[in-house]
Protein backbone atom coordinates (compact mmCIF):
# COMPACT_ATOMS: atom_id res chain seq x y z
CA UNK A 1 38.08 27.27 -24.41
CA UNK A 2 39.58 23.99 -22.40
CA UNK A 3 39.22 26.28 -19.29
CA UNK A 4 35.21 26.34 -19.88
CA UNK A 5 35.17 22.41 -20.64
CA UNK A 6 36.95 21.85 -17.51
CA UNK A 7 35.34 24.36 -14.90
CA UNK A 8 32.67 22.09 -12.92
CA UNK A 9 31.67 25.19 -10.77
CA UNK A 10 28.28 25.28 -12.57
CA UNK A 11 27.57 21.26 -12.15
CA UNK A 12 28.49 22.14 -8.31
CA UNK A 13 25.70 24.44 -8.01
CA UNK A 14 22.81 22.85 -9.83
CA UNK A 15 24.14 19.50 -7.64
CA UNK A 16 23.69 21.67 -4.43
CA UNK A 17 20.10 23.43 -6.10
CA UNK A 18 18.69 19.65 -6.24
CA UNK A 19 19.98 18.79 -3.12
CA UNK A 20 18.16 22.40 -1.36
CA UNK A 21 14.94 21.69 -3.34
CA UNK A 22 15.01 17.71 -2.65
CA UNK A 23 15.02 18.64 1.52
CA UNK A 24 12.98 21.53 1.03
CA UNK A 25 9.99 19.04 0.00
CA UNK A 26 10.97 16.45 1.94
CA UNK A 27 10.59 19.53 5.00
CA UNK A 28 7.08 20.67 3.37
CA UNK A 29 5.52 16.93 3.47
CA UNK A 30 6.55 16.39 7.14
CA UNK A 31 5.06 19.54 7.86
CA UNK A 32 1.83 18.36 6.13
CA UNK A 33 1.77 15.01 7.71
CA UNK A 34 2.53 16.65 11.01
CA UNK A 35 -0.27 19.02 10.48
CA UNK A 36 -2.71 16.58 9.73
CA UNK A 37 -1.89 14.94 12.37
CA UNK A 38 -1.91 18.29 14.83
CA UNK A 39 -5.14 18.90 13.61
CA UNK A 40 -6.64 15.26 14.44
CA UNK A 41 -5.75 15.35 18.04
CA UNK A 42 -7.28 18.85 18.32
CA UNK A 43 -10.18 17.79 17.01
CA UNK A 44 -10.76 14.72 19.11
CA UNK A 45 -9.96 16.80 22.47
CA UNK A 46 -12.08 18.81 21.29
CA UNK A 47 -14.82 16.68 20.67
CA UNK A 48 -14.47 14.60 24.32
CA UNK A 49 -14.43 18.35 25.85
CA UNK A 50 -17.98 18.52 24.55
């Protein structure tokens, strides 16, 4: 029963799980911002091309 209270293989895990899901949003806003941005320039090229 000490064995369970002392194993800190499960804590390791969820620690790395936040740590995946914390850069995995901080990935998806960049990609946003980035993407709004993308999609600005486009659209001004496109509109001094016309």
């Amino acid at each position: 029963m000490l064995q369970f209270f002392h194993d800190e293989s499960g804590a390791t895990a969820i620690e790395y799980g936040l740590i995946a899901a914390l850069v995995s949003v901080v990935i998806i806003a960049a990609l946003i911002a980035l993407g709004n941005a993308l999609s600005d320039t486009f659209q001004s090229v496109a509109t001094q091309m016309t």
